[in-house]
C-alpha atoms as a PDB file:
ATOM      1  CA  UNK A   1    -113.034 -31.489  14.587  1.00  0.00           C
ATOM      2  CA  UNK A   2    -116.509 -30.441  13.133  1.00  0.00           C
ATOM      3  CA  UNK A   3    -117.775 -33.658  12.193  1.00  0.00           C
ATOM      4  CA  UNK A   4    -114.932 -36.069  13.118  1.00  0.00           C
ATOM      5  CA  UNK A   5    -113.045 -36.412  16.310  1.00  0.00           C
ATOM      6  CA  UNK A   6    -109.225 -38.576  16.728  1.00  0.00           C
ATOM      7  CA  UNK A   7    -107.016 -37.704  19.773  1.00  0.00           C
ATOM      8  CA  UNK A   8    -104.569 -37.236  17.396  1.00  0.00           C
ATOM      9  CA  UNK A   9    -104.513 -34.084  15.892  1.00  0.00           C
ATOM     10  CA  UNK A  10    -102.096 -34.737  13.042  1.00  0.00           C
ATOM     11  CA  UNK A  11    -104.466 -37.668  12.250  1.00  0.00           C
ATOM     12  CA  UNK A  12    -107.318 -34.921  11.859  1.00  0.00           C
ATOM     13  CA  UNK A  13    -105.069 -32.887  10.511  1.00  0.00           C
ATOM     14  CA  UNK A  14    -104.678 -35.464   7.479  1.00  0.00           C
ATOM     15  CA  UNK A  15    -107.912 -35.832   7.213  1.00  0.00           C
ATOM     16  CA  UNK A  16    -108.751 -32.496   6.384  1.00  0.00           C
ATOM     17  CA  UNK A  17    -106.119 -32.183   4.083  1.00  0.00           C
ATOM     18  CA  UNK A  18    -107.314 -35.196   1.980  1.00  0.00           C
ATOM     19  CA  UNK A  19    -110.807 -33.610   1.687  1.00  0.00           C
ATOM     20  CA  UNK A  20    -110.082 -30.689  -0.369  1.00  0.00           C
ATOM     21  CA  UNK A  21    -113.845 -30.319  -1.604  1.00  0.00           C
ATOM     22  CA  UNK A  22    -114.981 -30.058   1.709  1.00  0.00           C
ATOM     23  CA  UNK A  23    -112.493 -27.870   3.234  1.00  0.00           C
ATOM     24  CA  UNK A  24    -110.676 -25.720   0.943  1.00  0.00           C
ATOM     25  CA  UNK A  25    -107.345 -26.163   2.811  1.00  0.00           C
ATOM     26  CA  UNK A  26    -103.973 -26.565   1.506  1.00  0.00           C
ATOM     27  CA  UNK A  27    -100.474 -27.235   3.165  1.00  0.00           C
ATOM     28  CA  UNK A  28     -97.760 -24.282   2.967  1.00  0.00           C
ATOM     29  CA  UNK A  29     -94.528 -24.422   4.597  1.00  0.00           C
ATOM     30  CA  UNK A  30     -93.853 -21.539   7.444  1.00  0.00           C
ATOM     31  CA  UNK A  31     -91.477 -18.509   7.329  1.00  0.00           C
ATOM     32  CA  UNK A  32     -89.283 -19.238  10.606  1.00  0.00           C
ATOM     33  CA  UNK A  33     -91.143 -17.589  13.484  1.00  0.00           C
ATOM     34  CA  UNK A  34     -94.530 -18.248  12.834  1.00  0.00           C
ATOM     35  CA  UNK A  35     -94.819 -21.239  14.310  1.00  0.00           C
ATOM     36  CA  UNK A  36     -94.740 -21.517  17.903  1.00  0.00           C
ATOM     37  CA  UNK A  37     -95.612 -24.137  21.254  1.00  0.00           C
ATOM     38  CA  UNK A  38     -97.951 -22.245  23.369  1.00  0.00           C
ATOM     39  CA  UNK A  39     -96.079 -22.549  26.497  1.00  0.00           C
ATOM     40  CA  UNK A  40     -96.973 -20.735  29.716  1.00  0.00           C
ATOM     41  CA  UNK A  41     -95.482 -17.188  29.179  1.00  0.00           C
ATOM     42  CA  UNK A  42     -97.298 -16.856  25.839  1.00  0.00           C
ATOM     43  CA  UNK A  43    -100.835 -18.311  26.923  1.00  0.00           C
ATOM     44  CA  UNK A  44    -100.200 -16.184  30.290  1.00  0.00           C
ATOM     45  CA  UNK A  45     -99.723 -12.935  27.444  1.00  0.00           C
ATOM     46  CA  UNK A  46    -102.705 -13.891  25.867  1.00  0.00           C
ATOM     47  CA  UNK A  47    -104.795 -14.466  28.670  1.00  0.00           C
ATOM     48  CA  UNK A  48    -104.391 -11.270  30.173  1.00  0.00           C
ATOM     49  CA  UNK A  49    -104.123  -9.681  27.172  1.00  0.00           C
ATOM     50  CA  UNK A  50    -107.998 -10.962  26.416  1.00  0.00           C
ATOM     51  CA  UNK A  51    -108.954  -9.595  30.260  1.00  0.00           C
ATOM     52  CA  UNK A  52    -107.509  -6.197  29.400  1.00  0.00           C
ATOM     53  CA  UNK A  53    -110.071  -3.096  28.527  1.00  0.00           C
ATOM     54  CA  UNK A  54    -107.482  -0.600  28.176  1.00  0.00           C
ATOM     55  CA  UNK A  55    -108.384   1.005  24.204  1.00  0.00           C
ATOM     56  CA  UNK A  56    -105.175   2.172  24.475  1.00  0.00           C
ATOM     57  CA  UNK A  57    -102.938  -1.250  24.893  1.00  0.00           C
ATOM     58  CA  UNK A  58    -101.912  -2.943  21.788  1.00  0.00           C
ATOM     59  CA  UNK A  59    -103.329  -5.916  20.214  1.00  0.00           C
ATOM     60  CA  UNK A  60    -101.121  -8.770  20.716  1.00  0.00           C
ATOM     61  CA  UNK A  61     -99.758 -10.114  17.965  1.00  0.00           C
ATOM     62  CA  UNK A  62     -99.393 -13.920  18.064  1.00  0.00           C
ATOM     63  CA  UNK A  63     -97.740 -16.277  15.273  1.00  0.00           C
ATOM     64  CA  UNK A  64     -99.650 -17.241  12.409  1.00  0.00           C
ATOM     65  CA  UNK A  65     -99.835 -21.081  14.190  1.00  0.00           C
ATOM     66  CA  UNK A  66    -100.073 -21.252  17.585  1.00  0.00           C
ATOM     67  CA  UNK A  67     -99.266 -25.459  18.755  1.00  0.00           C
ATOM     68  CA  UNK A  68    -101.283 -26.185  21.872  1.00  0.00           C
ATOM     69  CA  UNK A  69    -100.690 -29.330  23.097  1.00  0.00           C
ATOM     70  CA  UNK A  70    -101.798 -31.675  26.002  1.00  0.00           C
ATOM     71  CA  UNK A  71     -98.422 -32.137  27.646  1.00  0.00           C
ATOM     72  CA  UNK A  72     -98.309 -28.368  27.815  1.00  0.00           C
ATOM     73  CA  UNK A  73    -101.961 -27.964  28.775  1.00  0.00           C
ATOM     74  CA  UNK A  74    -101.060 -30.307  31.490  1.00  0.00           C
ATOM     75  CA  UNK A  75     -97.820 -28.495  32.263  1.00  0.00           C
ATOM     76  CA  UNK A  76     -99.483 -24.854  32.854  1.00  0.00           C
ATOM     77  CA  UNK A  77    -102.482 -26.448  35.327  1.00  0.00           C
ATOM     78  CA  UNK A  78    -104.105 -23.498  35.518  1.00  0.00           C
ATOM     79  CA  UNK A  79    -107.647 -23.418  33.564  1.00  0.00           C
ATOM     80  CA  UNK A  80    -108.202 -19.429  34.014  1.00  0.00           C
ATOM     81  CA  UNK A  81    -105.012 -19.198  31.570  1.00  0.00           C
ATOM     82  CA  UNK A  82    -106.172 -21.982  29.376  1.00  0.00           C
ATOM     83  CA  UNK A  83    -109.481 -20.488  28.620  1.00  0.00           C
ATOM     84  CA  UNK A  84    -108.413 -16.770  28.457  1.00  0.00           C
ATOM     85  CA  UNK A  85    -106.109 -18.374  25.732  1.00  0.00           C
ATOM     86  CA  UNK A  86    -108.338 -20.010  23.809  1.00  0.00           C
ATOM     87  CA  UNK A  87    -111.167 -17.353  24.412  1.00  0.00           C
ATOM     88  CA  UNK A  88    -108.873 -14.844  23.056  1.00  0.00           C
ATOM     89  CA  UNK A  89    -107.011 -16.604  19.795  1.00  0.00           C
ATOM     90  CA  UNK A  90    -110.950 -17.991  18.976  1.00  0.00           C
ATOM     91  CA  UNK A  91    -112.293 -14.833  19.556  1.00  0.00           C
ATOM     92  CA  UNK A  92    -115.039 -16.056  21.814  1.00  0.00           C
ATOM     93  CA  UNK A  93    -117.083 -13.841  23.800  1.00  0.00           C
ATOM     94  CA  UNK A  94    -118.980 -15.044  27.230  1.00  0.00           C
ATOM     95  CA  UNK A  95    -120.592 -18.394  26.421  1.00  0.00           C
ATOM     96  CA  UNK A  96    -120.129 -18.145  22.614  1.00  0.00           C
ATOM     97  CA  UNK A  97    -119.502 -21.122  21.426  1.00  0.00           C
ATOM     98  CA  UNK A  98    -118.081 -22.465  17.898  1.00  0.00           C
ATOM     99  CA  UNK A  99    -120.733 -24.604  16.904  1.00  0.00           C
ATOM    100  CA  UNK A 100    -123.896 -26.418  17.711  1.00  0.00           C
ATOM    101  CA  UNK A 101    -122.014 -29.290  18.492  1.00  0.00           C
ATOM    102  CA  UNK A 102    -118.790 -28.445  20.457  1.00  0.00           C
ATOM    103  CA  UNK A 103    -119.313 -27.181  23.696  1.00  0.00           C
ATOM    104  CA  UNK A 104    -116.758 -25.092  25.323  1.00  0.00           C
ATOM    105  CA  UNK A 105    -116.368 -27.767  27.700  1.00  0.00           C
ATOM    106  CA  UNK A 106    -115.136 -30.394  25.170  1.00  0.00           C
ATOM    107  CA  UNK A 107    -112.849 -26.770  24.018  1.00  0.00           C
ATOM    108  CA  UNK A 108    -110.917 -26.238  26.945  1.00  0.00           C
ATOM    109  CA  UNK A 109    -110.654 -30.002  28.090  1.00  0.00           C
ATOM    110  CA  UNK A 110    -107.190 -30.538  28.820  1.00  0.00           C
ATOM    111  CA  UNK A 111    -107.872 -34.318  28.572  1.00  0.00           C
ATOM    112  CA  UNK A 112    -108.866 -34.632  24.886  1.00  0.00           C
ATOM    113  CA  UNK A 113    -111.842 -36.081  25.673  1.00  0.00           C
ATOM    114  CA  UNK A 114    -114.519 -35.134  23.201  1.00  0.00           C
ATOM    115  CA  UNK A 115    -117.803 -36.842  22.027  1.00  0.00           C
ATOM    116  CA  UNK A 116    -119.684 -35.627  18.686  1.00  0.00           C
END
């Protein structure tokens, strides 16, 4: 998504993977259980786990990929557990933002409607 934008994500996806030079990343196949859909009981757990202070609590542990999809973006309609989500797997504080060009707006739209 840093310099090219598809609504399809597996299309990016590709894309990335085809440009080894530029991105260093290679395809490895997942141990059962580290993949999973964020669906609303695990975006709920991160959220609040992101708007929790207590030292004490443990860090949440999440999968090593996390699947967030539109249908299921759509499905939760609730944008205060969206963005504690995101905030919290992209480690994002206040209005950090991941780069120059991506706002958090074009982040946390549910539509997949981004411009670069």
């Amino acid at each position: 998504m840093d310099s090219f934008w598809h609504a399809s994500d597996q299309t990016m996806l590709l894309r990335v993977l085809d440009n080894y030079d530029r991105y260093r990343c290679r395809v490895f196949a997942l141990v059962h259980g580290h993949i999973a859909f964020a669906n609303k009981r695990l975006m709920t757990d991160v959220a609040n786990a992101n708007t929790n202070t207590n030292p004490r609590r443990k860090k949440l542990t999440l999968p090593t990929f996390v699947h967030v999809t539109n249908y299921r973006v759509k499905r939760i309609n609730n944008a205060t557990i969206h963005e504690g989500f995101l905030r919290y797997v992209l480690d994002l504080k206040d209005n950090e933002t991941l780069t120059n060009d991506i706002s958090w707006e074009q982040v946390v739209s549910p539509t997949g409607k981004r411009t670069i």
